[in-house]
C-alpha atoms as a PDB file:
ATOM      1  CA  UNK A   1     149.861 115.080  23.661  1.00  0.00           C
ATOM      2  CA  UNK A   2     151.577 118.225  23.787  1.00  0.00           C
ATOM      3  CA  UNK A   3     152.250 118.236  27.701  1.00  0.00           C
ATOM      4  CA  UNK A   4     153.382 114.905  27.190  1.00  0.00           C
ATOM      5  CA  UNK A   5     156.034 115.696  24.713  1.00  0.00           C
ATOM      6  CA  UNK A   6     157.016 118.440  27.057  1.00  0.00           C
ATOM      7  CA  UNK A   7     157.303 116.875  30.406  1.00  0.00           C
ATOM      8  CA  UNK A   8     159.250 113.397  28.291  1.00  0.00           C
ATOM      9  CA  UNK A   9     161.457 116.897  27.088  1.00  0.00           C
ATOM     10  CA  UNK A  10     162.347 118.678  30.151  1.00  0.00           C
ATOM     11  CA  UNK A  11     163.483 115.335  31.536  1.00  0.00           C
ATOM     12  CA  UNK A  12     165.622 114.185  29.125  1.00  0.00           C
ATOM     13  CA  UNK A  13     167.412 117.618  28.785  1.00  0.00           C
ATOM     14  CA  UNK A  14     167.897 117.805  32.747  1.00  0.00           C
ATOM     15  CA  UNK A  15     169.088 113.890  32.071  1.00  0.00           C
ATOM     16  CA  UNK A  16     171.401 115.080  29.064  1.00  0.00           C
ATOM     17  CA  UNK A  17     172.798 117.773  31.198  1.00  0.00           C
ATOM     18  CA  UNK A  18     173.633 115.287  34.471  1.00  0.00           C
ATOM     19  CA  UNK A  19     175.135 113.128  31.900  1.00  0.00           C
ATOM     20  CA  UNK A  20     177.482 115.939  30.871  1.00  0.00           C
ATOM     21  CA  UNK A  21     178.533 117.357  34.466  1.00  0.00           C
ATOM     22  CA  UNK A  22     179.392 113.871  35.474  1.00  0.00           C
ATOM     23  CA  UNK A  23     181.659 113.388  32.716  1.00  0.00           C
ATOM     24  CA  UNK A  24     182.959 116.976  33.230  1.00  0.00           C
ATOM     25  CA  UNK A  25     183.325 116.278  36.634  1.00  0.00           C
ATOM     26  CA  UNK A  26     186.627 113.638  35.139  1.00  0.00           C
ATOM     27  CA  UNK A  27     188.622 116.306  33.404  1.00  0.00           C
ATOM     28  CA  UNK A  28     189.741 118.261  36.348  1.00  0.00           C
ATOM     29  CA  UNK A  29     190.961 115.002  38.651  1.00  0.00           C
ATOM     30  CA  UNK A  30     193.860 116.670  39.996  1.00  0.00           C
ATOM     31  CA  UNK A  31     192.278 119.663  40.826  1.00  0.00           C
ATOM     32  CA  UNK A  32     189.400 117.966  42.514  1.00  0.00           C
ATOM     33  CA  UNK A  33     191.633 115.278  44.412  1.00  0.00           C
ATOM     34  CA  UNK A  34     193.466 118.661  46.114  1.00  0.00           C
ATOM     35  CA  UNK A  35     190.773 120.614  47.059  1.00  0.00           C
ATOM     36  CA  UNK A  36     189.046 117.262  49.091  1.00  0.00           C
ATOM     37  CA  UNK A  37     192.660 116.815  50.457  1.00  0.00           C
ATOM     38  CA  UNK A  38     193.027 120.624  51.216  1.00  0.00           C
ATOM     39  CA  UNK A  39     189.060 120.069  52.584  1.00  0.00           C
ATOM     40  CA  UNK A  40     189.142 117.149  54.336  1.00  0.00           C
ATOM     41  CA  UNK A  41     187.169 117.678  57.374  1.00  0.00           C
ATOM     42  CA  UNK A  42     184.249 118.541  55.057  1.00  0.00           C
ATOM     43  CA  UNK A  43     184.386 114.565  54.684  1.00  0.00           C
ATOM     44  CA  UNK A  44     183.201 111.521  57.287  1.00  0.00           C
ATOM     45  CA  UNK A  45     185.987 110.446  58.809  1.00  0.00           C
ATOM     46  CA  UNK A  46     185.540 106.945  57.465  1.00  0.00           C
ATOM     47  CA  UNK A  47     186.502 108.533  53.734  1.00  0.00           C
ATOM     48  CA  UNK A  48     189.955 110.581  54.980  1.00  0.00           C
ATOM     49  CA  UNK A  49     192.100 107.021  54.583  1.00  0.00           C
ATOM     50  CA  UNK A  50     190.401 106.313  50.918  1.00  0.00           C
ATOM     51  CA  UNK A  51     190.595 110.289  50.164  1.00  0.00           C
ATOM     52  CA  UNK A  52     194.456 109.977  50.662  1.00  0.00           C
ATOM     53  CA  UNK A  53     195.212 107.047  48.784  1.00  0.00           C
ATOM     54  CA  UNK A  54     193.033 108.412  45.913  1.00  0.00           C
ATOM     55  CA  UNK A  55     195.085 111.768  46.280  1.00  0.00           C
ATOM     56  CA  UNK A  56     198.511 109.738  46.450  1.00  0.00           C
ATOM     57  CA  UNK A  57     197.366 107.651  43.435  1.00  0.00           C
ATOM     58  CA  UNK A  58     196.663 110.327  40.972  1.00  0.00           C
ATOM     59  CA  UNK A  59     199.577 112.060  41.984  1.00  0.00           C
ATOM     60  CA  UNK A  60     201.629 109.196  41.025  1.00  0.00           C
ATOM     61  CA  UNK A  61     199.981 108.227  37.982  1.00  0.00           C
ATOM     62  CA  UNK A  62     201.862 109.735  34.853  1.00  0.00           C
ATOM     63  CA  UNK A  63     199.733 112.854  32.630  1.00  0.00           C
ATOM     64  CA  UNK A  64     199.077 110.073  29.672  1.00  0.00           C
ATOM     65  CA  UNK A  65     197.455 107.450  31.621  1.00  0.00           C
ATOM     66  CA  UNK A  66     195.185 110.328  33.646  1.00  0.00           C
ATOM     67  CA  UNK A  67     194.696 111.389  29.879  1.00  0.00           C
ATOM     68  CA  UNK A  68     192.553 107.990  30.396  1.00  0.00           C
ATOM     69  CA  UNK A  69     190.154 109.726  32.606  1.00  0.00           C
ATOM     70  CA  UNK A  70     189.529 112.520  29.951  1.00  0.00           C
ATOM     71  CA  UNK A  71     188.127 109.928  27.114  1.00  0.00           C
ATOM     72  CA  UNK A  72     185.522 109.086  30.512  1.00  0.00           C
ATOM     73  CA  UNK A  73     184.674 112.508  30.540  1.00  0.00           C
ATOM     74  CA  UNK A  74     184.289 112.420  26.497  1.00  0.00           C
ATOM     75  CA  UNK A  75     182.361 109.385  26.442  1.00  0.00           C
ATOM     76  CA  UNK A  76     179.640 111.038  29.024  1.00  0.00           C
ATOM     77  CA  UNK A  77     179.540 113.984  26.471  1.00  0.00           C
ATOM     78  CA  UNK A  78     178.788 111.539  23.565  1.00  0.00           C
ATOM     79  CA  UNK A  79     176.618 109.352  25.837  1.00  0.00           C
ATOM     80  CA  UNK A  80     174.391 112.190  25.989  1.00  0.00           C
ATOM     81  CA  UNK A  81     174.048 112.991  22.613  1.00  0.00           C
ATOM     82  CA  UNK A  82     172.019 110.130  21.909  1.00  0.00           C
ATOM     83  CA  UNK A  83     169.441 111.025  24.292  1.00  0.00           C
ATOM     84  CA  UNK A  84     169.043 114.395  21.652  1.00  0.00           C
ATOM     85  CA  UNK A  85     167.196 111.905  19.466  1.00  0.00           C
ATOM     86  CA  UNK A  86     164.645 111.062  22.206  1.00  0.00           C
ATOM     87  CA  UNK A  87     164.528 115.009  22.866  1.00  0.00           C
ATOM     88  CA  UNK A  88     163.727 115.506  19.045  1.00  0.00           C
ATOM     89  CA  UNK A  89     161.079 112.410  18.810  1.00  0.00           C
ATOM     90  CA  UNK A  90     160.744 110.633  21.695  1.00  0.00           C
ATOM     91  CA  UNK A  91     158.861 107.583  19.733  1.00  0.00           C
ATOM     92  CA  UNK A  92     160.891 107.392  16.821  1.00  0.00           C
ATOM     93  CA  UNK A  93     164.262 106.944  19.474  1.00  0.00           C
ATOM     94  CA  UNK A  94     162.594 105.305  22.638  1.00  0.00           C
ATOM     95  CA  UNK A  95     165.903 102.801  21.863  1.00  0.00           C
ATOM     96  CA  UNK A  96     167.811 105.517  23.371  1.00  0.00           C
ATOM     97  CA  UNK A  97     166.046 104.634  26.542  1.00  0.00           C
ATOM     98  CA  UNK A  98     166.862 101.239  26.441  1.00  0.00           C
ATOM     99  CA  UNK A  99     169.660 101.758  25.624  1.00  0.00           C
ATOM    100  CA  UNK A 100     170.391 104.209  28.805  1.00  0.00           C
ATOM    101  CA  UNK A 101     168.332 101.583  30.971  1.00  0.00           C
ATOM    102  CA  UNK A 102     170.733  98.491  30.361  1.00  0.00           C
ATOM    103  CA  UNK A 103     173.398 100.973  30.770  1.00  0.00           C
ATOM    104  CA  UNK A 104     172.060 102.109  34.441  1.00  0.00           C
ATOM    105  CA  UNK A 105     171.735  98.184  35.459  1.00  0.00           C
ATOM    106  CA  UNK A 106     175.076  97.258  34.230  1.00  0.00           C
ATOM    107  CA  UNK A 107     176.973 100.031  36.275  1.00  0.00           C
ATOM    108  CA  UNK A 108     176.201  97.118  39.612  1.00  0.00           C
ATOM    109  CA  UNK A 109     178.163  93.955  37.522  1.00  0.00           C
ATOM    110  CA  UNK A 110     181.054  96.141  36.834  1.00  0.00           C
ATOM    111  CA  UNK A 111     181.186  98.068  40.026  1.00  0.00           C
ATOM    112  CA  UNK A 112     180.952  94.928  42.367  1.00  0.00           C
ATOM    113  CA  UNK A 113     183.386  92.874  39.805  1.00  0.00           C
ATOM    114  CA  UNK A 114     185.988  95.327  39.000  1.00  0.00           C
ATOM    115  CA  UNK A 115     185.924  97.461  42.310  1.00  0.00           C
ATOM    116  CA  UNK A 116     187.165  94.163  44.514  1.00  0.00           C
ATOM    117  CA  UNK A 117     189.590  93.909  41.353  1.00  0.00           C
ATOM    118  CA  UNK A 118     190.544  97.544  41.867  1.00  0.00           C
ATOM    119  CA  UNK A 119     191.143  97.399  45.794  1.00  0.00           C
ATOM    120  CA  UNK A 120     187.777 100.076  45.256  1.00  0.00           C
ATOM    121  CA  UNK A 121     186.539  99.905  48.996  1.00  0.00           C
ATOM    122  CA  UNK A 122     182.540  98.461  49.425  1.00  0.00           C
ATOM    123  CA  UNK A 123     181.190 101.821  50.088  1.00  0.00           C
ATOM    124  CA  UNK A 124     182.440 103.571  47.191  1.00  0.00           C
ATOM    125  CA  UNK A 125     181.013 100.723  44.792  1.00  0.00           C
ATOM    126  CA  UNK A 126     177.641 101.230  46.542  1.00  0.00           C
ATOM    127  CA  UNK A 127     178.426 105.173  45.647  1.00  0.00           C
ATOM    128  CA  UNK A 128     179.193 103.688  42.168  1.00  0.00           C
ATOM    129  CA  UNK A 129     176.001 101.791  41.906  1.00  0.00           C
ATOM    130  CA  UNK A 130     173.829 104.693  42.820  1.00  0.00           C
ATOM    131  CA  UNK A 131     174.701 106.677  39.836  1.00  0.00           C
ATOM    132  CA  UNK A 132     173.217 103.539  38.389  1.00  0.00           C
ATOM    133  CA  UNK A 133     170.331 103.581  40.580  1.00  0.00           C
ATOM    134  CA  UNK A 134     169.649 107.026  40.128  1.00  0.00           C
ATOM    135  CA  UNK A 135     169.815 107.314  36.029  1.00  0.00           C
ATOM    136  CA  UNK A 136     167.186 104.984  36.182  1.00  0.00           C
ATOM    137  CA  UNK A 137     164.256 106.773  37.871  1.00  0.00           C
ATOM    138  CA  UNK A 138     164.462 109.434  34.617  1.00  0.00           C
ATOM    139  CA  UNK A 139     164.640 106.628  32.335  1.00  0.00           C
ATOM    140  CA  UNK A 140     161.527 104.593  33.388  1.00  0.00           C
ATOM    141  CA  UNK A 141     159.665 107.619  34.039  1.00  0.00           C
ATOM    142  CA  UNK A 142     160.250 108.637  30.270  1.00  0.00           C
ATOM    143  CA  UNK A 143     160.015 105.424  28.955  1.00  0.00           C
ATOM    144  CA  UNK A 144     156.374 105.461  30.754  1.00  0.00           C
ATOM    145  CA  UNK A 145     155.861 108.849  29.511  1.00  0.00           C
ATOM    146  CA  UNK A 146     156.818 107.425  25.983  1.00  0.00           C
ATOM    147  CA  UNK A 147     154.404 105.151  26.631  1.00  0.00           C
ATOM    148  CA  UNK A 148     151.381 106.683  27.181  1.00  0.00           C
ATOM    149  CA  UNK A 149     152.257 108.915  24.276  1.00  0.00           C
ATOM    150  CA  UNK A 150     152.239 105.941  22.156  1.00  0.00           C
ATOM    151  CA  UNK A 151     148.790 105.328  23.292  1.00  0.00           C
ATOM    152  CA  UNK A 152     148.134 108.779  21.568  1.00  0.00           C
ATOM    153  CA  UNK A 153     149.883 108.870  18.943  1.00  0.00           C
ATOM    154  CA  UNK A 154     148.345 107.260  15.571  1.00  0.00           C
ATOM    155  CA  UNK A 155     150.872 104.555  14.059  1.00  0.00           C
ATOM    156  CA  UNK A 156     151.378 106.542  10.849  1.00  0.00           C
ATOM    157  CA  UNK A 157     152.691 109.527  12.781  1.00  0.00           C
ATOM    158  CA  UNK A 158     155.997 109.255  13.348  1.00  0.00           C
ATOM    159  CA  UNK A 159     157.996 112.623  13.447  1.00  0.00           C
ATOM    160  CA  UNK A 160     156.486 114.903  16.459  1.00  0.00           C
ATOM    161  CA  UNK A 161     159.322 117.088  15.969  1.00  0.00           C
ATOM    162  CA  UNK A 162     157.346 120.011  14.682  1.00  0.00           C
ATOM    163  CA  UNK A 163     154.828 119.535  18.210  1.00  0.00           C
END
């Protein structure tokens, strides 16, 4: 039971921490949209044209609605605190998981609905979608580690936080 606990653990935290450095990753836009300009041969060529027009668009989008992009980075921060619970007790807050899983899927609706919306070009909503596609493979793996732990577990125990 214990190596359970520990391997559902180590995944959530290296989940928790992704979370975080992709919201992170929003704060500095300006910054970032520079250096890929001031780097742009580290790129495919297919990107330079989108690269550019991402470039010219922050730079012409005022400081309060780029303060938009720092409540994304927020909500990633508080996002992740709700995986904390399944760190703590990963039975008691498997909804967490759920949660995160319905999350995962619905990043391909709203990338393929509001990127044609956006002018967003195909390959970066496929880039979108893998985020997506990628948060899930930690979340089914725990949720199959949770699980099995379940299996374990008697029903009347329901805090492993001191395991």
């Amino acid at each position: 039971m214990k190596t359970e606990i520990k391997k559902i653990r180590q995944v959530v935290l290296v989940f928790i921490v992704l979370l975080v450095l992709s919201g992170v990753t929003a704060f500095p836009l300006v910054t970032e949209v520079n250096w890929m300009v001031a780097n742009i041969q580290s790129f495919p060529t297919f990107f330079h044209v989108w690269i550019y027009k991402v470039y010219d668009a922050v730079h012409a989008t005022p400081s309060i609605v780029l303060y938009g992009t720092d409540w994304l980075a927020f909500a990633h921060i508080i996002i992740s605190l709700f995986f904390v619970g399944v760190y703590q007790d990963p039975i008691r807050n498997k909804f967490s998981i759920n949660v995160g899983i319905a999350a995962c899927v619905a990043v391909f609706p709203l990338a393929f609905i509001c990127g044609p919306i956006r002018d967003i070009p195909f390959y970066h909503q496929v880039i979108d979608c893998c985020f997506g596609l990628l948060g899930l493979i930690p979340l089914f793996y725990i949720k199959h580690k949770i699980k099995q732990l379940e299996k374990q577990v008697p029903a009347n125990l329901a805090d492993l936080r001191t395991v």
